[in-house]
Protein backbone atom coordinates (compact mmCIF):
# COMPACT_ATOMS: atom_id res chain seq x y z
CA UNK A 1 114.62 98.02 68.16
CA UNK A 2 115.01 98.88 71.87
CA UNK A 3 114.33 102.28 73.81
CA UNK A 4 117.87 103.70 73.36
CA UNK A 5 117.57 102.85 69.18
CA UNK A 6 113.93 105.00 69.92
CA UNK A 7 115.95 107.57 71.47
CA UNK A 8 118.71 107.56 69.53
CA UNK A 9 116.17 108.32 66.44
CA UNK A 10 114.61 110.73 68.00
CA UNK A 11 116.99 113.04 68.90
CA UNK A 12 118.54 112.67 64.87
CA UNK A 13 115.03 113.55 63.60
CA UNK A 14 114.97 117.02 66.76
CA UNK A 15 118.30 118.09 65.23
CA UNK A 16 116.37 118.37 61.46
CA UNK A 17 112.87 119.24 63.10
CA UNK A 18 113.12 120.59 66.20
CA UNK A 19 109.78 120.97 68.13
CA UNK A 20 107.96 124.40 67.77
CA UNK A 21 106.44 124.50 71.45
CA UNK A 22 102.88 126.32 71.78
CA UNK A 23 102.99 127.37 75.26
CA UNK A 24 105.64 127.75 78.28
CA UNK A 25 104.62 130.32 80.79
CA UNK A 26 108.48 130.81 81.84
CA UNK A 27 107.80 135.25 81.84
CA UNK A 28 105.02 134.31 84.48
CA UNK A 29 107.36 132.01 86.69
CA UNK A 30 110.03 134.99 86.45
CA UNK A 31 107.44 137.26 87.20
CA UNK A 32 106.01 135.33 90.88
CA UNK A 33 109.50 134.21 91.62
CA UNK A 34 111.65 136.82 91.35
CA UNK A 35 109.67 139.86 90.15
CA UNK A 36 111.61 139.61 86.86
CA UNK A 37 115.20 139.79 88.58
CA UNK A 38 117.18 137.62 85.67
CA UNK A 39 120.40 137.89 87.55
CA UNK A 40 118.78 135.67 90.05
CA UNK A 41 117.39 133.18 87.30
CA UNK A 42 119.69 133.05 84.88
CA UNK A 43 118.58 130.50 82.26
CA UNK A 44 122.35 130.30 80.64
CA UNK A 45 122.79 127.88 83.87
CA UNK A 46 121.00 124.64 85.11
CA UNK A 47 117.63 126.02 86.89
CA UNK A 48 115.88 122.96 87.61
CA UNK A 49 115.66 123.69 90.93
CA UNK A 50 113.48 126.24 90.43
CA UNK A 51 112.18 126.07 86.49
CA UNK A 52 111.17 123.72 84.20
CA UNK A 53 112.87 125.72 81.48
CA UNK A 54 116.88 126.72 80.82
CA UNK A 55 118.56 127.07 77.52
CA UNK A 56 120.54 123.97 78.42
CA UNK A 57 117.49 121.93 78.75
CA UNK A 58 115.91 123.38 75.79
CA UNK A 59 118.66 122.60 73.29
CA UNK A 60 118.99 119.15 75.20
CA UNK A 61 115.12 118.99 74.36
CA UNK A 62 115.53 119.61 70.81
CA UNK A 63 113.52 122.69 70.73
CA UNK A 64 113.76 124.74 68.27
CA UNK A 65 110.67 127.16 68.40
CA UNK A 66 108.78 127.98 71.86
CA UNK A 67 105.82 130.24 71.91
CA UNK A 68 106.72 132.28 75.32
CA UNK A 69 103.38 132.94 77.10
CA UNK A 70 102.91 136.49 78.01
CA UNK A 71 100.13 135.39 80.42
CA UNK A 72 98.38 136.77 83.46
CA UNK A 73 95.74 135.44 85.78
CA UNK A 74 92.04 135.45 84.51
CA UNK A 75 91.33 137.94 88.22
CA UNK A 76 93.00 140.79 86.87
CA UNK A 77 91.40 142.85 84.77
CA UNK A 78 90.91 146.34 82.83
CA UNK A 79 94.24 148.19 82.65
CA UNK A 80 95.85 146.20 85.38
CA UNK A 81 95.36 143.41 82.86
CA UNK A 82 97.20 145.22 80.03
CA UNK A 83 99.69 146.67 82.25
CA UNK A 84 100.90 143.19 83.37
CA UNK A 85 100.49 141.88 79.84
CA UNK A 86 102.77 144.32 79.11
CA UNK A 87 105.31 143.56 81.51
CA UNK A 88 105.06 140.24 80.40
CA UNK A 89 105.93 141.11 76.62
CA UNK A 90 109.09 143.37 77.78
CA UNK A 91 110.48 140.24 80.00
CA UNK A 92 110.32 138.55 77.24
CA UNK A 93 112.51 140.66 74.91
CA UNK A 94 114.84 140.96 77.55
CA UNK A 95 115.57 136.74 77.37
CA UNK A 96 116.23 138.06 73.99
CA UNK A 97 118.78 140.45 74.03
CA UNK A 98 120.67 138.61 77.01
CA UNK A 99 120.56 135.52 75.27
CA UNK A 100 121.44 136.40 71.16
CA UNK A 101 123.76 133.58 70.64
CA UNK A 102 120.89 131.05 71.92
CA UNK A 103 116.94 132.88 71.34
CA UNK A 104 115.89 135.03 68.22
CA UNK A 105 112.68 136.73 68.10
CA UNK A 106 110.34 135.51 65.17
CA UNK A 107 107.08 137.50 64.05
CA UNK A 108 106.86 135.85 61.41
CA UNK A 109 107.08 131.90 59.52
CA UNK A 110 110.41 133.23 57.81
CA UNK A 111 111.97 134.54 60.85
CA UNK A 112 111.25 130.77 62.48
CA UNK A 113 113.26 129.39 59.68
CA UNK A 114 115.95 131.77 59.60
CA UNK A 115 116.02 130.84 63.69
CA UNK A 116 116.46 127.18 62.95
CA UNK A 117 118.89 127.71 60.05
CA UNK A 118 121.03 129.78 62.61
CA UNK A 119 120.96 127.02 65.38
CA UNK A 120 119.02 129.27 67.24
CA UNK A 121 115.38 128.72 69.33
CA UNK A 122 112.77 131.42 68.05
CA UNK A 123 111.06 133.36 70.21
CA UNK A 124 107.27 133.86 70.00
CA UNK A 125 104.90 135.53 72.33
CA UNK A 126 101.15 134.52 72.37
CA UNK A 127 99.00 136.37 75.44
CA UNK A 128 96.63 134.21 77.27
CA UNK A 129 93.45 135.45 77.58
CA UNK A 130 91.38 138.14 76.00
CA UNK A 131 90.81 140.15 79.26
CA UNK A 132 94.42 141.04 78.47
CA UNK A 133 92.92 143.44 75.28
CA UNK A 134 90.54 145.00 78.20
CA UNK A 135 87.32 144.98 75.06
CA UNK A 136 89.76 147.22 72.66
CA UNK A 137 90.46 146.30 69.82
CA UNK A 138 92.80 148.94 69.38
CA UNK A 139 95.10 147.22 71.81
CA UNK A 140 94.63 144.09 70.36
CA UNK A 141 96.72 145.75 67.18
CA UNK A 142 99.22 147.36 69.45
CA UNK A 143 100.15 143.79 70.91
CA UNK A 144 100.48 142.02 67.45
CA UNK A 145 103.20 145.10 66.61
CA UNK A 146 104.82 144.56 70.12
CA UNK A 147 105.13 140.90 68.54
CA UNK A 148 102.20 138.92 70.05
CA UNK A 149 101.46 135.93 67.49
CA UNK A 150 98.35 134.61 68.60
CA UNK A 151 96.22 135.76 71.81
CA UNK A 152 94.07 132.83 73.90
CA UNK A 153 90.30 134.05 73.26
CA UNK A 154 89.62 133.58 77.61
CA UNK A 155 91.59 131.71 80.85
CA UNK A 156 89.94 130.35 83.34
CA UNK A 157 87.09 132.80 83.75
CA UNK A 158 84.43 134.18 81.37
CA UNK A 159 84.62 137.50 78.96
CA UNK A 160 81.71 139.60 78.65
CA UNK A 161 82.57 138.39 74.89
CA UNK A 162 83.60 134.77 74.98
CA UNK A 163 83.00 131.49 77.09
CA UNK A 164 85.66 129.74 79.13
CA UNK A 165 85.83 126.23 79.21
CA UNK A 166 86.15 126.55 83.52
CA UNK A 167 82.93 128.68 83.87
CA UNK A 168 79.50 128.80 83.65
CA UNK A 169 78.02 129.19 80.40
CA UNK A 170 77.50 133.09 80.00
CA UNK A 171 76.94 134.14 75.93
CA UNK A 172 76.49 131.05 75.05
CA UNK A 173 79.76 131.15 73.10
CA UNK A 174 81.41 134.57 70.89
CA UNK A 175 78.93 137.31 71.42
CA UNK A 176 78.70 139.79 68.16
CA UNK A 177 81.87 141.54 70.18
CA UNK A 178 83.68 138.36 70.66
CA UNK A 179 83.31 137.43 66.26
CA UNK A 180 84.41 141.02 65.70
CA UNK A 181 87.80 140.29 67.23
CA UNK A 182 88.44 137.21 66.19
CA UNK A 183 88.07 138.78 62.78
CA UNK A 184 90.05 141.71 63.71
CA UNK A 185 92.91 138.95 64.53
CA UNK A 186 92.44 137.63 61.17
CA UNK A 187 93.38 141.26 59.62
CA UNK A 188 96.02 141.82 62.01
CA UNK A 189 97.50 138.31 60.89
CA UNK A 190 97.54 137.35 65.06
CA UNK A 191 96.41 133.14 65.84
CA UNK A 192 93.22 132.42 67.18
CA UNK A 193 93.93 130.39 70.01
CA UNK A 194 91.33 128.27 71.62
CA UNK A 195 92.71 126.68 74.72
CA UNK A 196 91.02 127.40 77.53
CA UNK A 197 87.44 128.08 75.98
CA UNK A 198 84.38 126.44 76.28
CA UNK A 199 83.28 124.31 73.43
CA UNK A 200 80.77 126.89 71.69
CA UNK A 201 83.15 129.23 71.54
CA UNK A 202 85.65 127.01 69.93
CA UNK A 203 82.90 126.30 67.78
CA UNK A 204 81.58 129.53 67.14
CA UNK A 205 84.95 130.88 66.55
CA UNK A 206 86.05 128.44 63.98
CA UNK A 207 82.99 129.36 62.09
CA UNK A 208 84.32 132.66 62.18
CA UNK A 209 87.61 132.94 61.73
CA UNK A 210 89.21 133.10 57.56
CA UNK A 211 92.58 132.22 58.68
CA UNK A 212 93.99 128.69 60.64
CA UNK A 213 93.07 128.55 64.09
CA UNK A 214 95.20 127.38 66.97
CA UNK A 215 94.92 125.10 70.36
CA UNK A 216 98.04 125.96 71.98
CA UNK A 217 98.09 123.95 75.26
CA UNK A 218 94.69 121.44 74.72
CA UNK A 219 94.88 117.43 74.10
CA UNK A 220 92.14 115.30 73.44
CA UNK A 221 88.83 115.63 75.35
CA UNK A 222 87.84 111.35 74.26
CA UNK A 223 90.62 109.70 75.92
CA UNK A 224 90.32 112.56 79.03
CA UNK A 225 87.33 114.27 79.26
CA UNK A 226 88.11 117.56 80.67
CA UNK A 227 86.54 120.89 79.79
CA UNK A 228 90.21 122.18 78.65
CA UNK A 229 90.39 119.62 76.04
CA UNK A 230 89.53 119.30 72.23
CA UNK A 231 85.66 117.10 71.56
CA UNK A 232 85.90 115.19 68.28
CA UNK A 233 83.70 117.38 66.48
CA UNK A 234 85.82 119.75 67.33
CA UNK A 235 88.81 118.36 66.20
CA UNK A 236 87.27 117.76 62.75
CA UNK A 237 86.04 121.39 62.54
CA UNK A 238 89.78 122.12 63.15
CA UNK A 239 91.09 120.04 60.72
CA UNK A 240 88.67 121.50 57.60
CA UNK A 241 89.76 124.88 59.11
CA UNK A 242 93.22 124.56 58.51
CA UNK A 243 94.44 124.96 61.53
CA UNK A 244 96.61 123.06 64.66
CA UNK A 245 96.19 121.62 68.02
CA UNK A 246 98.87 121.53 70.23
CA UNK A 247 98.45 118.42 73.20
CA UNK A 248 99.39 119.61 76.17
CA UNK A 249 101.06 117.59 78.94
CA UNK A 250 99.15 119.04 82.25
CA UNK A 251 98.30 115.49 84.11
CA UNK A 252 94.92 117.04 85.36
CA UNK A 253 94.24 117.30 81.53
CA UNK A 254 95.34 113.81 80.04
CA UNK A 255 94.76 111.54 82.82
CA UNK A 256 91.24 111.11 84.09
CA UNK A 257 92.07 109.76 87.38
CA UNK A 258 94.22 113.06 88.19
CA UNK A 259 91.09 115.25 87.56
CA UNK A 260 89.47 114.02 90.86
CA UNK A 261 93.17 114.37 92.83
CA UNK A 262 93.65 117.62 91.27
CA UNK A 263 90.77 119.59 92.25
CA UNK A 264 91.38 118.49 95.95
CA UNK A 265 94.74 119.81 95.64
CA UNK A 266 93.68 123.06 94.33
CA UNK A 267 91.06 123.20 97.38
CA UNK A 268 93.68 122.71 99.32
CA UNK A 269 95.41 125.80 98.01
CA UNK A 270 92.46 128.10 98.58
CA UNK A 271 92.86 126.77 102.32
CA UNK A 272 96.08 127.83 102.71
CA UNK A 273 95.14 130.87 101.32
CA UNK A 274 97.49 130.43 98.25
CA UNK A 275 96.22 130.78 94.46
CA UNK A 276 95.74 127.21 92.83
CA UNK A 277 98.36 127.56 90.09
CA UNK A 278 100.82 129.23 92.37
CA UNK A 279 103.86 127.73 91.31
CA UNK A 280 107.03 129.63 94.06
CA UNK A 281 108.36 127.93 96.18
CA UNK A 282 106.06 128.72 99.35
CA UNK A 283 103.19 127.94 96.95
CA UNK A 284 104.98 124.05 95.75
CA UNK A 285 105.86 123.67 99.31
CA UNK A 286 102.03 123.37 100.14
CA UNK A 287 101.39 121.45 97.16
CA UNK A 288 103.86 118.49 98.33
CA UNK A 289 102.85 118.60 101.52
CA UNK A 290 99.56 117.70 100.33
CA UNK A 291 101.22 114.83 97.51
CA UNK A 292 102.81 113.31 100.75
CA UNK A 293 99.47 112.50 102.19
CA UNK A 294 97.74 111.59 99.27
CA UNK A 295 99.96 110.01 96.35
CA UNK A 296 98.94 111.92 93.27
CA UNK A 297 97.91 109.96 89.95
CA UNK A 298 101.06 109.75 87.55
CA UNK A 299 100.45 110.67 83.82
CA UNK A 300 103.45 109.54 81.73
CA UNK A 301 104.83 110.17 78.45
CA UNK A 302 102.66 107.05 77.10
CA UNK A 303 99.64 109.09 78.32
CA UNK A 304 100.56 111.65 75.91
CA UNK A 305 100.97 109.72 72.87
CA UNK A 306 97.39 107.98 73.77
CA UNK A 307 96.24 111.53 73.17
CA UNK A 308 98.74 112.24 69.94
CA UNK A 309 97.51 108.94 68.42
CA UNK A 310 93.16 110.08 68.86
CA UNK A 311 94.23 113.55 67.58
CA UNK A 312 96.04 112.20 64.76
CA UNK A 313 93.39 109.82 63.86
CA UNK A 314 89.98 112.26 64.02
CA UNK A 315 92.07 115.38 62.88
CA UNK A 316 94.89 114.05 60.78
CA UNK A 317 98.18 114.28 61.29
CA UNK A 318 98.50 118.12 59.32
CA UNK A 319 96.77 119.36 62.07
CA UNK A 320 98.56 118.56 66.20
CA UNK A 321 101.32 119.47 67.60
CA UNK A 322 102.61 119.82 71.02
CA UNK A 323 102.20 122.62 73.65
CA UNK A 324 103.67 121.50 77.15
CA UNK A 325 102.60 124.22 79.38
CA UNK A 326 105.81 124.20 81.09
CA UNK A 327 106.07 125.93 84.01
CA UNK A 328 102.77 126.66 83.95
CA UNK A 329 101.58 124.28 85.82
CA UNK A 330 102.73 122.34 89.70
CA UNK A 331 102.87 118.59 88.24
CA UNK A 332 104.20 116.98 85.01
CA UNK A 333 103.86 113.33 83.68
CA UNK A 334 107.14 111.22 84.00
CA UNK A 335 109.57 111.38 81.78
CA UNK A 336 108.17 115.02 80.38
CA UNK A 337 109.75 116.24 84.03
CA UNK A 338 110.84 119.77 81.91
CA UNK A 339 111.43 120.94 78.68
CA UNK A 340 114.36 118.05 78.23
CA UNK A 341 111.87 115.71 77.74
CA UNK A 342 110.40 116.10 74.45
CA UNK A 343 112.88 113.09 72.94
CA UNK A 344 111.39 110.77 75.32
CA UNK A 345 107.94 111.50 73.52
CA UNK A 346 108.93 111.50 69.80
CA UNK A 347 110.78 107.91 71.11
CA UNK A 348 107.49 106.79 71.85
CA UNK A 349 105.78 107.27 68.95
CA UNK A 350 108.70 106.39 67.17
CA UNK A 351 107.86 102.58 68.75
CA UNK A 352 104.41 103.62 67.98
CA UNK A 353 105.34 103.36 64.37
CA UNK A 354 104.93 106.80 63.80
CA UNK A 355 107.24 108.18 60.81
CA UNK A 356 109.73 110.45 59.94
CA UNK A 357 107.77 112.39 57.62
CA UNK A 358 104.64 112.71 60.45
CA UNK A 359 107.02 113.60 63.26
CA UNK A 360 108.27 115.97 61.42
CA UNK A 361 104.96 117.58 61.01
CA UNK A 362 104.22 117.07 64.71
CA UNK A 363 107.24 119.14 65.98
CA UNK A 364 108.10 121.85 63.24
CA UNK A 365 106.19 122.18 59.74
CA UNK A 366 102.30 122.19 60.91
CA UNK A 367 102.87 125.25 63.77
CA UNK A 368 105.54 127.10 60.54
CA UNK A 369 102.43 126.12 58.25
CA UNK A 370 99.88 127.74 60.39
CA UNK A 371 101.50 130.87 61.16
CA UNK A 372 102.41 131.08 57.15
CA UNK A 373 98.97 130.99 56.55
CA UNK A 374 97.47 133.46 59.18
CA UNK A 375 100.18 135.85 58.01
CA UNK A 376 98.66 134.91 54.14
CA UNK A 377 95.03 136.14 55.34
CA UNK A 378 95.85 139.07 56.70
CA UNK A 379 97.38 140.12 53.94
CA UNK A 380 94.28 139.60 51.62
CA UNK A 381 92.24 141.25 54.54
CA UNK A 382 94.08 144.06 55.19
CA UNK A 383 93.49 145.32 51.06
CA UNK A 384 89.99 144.88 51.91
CA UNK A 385 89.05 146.70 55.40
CA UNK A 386 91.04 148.72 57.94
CA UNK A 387 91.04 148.45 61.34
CA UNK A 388 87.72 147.72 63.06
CA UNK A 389 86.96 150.80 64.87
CA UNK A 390 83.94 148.73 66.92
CA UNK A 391 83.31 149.01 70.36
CA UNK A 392 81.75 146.34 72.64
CA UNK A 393 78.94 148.88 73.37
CA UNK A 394 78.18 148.99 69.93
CA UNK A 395 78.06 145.53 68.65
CA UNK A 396 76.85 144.06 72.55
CA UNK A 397 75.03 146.97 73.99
């Protein structure tokens, strides 16, 4: 068979199966580029000049599930971080309700069904980072009823409760805090989601947590060996937990020569006095201006399935999926330019020998499985305990 028989296939299988994405930070990009102003990004129309994401390019994508990131940066904190996480969650339901015919929101593994069986893409929210709960549990509940699905334990920086995977070691992992919400998640029926933290926690959270466990946006940390990634053991832990990781197309994360490139571009950032994941346009205009004088690394979509095929083989192939991080980060591997791209990927495992039955598993049943399941523990939990009324003084001092 040749590439367009690969393609052809793979956009038969999307139509079936469409991909459940686990992370697209699209409410963030709105947010820094046109302080949520969706007249002036209207995602009915072609916005690749300034997005990765559109609804064209998402049904030309085959999507048919995206987990919207209700993310803000790791340097905000206490109610500044809720406000914005907030802010994040109504942009979100706004998409919605302009765009009925094309998103639905989902809470639930039903609702993602009904979405698919309607031709339309459900709409999940999962907020990156626990600093966005500011240590209260209490608010943790309020954003799983204001439809968060699964919250990202840390981003980029440490909690007083929980280690990032892009910090110095602080707790050493969960502290007693950090356990009690990841069981309070496991009430609520809201994803643990371990992106972005450092290897104990992953660890010590997946010897906590009753329910599945998620990596939304994380590939494979033995063919790229990057702190944001999965270790083996890790991935096996995973896999006897239930739960689902999600690879992740960031090049800095899949290709090892782009680590090196990458953290002299984000340097280069700082110097200009911009944020490194500052993704407007003043922000991408430094960031090619730096490309021009020193070529960047390409990841492509072969780089990708290098990391589908290790995940598959240490955690099974019940257990990955895919989580792009579109627009959430300043580079992309070719052919994975946006969110169009996901056919070009399933073609190339398709001449991977891959099968129906495990790309089907890939893109849509193991992320409906998972969120099935959380939704199964919580309600067992729920008949046994109510809502943790713990504090971080208590449990931390």
């Amino acid at each position: 068979m040749g590439a367009d028989d690969y393609l052809e296939q793979a956009r038969e299988l999307l139509e079936d199966f469409p991909v459940v994405d686990g992370h697209n930070d699209l409410p963030w990009a709105l947010r820094e580029q046109v302080r949520y102003d969706l007249d002036r990004r209207d995602i009915a129309d072609d916005q690749s000049a300034h997005l990765h994401t559109d609804i064209p390019r998402l049904r030309a994508g085959g999507v048919g599930a995206q987990f919207w990131s209700v993310y803000v940066r790791s340097d905000m904190a206490g109610d500044t971080a809720v406000s914005a996480t907030l802010e994040q969650i109504d942009v979100v339901g706004r998409l919605i309700a302009r765009y009925p015919g094309d998103l639905a929101a989902a809470h639930t593994a039903d609702e993602m069904e009904n979405a698919r069986r309607t031709g339309r893409i459900a709409s999940l929210m999962g907020a990156e980072g626990g600093h966005s709960i500011n240590n209260s549990l209490a608010t943790l509940r309020a954003l799983y009823v204001l439809g968060v699905r699964y919250m990202t334990l840390t981003h980029n920086d440490n909690l007083a409760w929980a280690d990032s995977a892009t910090d110095e070691p602080g707790v050493g992992g969960l502290s007693p805090f950090g356990h009690e919400v990841v069981r309070e998640m496991n009430r609520t029926g809201m994803l643990v989601d371990l992106s972005h933290v450092a290897a104990t926690t992953m660890r010590d959270a997946l010897a906590t947590s009753a329910a599945p466990a998620l990596f939304s946006h994380s590939s494979a940390r033995a063919v790229c060996d990057h702190p944001r990634n999965v270790p083996d053991d890790v991935l096996e832990l995973l896999a006897a937990n239930g739960g689902v990781a999600m690879a992740t197309f960031v090049p800095k994360f899949i290709l090892p020569e782009a680590i090196a490139w990458t953290k002299a571009a984000d340097e280069n950032m700082r110097e200009h006095g911009a944020h490194p994941l500052d993704t407007t346009e003043s922000g991408m205009r430094i960031h090619r201006e730096f490309e021009a004088a020193n070529p960047r690394p390409t990841a492509t979509v072969a780089t990708v399935a290098d990391h589908l095929d290790h995940m598959r083989e240490v955690a099974g192939i019940d257990h990955i999926g895919i989580g792009g991080d579109f627009d959430g980060t300043a580079f992309t591997p070719e052919g994975l330019e946006d969110v169009a791209g996901y056919p070009n990927l399933i073609a190339e495992l398709f001449a991977r020998r891959w099968s129906p039955e495990d790309l089907s598993k890939l893109t849509w049943h193991n992320a409906v499985r998972v969120l099935r399941a959380a939704e199964d523990v919580a309600r067992g939990l729920r008949t046994e305990r109510g809502p943790s009324t713990a504090t971080i003084d208590d449990l931390d001092g």
